[in-house]
Protein backbone atom coordinates (compact mmCIF):
# COMPACT_ATOMS: atom_id res chain seq x y z
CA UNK A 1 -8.10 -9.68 -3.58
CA UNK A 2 -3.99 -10.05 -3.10
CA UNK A 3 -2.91 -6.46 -2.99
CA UNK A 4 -4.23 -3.24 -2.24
CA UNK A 5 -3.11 -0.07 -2.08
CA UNK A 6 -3.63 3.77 -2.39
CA UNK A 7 -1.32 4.02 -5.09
CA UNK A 8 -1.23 0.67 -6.60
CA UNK A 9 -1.52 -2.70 -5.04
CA UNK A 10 1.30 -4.89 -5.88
CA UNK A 11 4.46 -3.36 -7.59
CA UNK A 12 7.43 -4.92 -8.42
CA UNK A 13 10.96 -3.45 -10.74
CA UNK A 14 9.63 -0.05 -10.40
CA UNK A 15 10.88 2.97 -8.52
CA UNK A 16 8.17 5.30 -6.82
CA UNK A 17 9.05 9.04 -6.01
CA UNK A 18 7.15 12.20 -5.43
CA UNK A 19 3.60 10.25 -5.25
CA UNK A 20 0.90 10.24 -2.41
CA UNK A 21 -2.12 9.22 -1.31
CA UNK A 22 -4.85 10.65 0.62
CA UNK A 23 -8.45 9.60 1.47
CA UNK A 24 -9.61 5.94 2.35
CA UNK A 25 -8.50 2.47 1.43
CA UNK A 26 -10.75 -0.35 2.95
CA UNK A 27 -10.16 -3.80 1.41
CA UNK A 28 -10.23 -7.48 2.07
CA UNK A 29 -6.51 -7.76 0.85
CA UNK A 30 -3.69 -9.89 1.79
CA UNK A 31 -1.28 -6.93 1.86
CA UNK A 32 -3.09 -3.51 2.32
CA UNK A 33 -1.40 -0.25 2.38
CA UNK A 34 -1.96 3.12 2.54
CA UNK A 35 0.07 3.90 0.00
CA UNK A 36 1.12 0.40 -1.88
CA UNK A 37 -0.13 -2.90 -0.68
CA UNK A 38 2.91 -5.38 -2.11
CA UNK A 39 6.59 -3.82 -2.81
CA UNK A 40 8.95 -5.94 -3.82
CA UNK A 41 12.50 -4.28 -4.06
CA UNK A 42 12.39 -1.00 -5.11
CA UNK A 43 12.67 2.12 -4.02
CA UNK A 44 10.53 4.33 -2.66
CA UNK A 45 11.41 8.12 -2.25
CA UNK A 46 9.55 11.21 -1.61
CA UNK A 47 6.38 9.68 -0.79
CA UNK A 48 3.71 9.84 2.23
CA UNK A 49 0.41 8.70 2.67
CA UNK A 50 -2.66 10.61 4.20
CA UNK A 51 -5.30 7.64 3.74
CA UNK A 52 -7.07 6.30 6.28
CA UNK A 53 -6.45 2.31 6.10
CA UNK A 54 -9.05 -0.30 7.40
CA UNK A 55 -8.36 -4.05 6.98
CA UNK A 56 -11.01 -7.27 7.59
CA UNK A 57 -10.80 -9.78 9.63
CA UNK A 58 -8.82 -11.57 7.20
CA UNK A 59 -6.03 -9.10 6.11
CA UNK A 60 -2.58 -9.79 7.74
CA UNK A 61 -0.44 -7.73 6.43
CA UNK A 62 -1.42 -4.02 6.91
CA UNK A 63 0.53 -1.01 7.14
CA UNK A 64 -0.08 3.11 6.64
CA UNK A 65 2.51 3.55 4.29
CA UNK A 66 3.14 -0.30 2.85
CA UNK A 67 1.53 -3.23 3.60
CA UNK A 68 4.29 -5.65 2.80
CA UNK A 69 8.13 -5.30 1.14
C-alpha cells in the first residue's frame, strides 16, 4: 500500500475543510496519516484528527494529522 489515511490516502487538486477523523489507522503505507496519508497542494482547513496512528517497520513517512505534503 502507497497511501493511507483516516480520511483518504492520497489526495491531490482537492480542498479539504470541516472533515475529521477519529479512531485507529494501522497500515503498512508509505505515507500514513491520521487524517490523509499523501497531500499534494491543497488546502486543508478546519480539520483535526483524533485517530490513533501506528506505522510498520517499513512506513517512513508518518504523521497525526498528514503523513506527507
Amino acid at each position: 500500500m502507497s497511501n493511507a489515511g483516516g480520511l483518504v490516502g492520497y489526495a491531490s487538486g482537492v480542498n479539504i475543510r470541516d472533515s475529521y477523523s477519529k479512531g485507529y489507522v494501522t497500515a503498512n503505507a508509505h505515507s500514513l496519516g491520521g487524517l490523509v496519508g499523501t497531500f499534494n497542494l491543497e488546502t486543508l482547513n478546519n480539520s483535526y484528527s483524533m485517530a490513533e496512528v501506528n506505522a510498520t517497520d517499513t512506513c517512513w513517512r508518518v504523521g497525526g494529522l498528514v503523513g506527507f505534503s
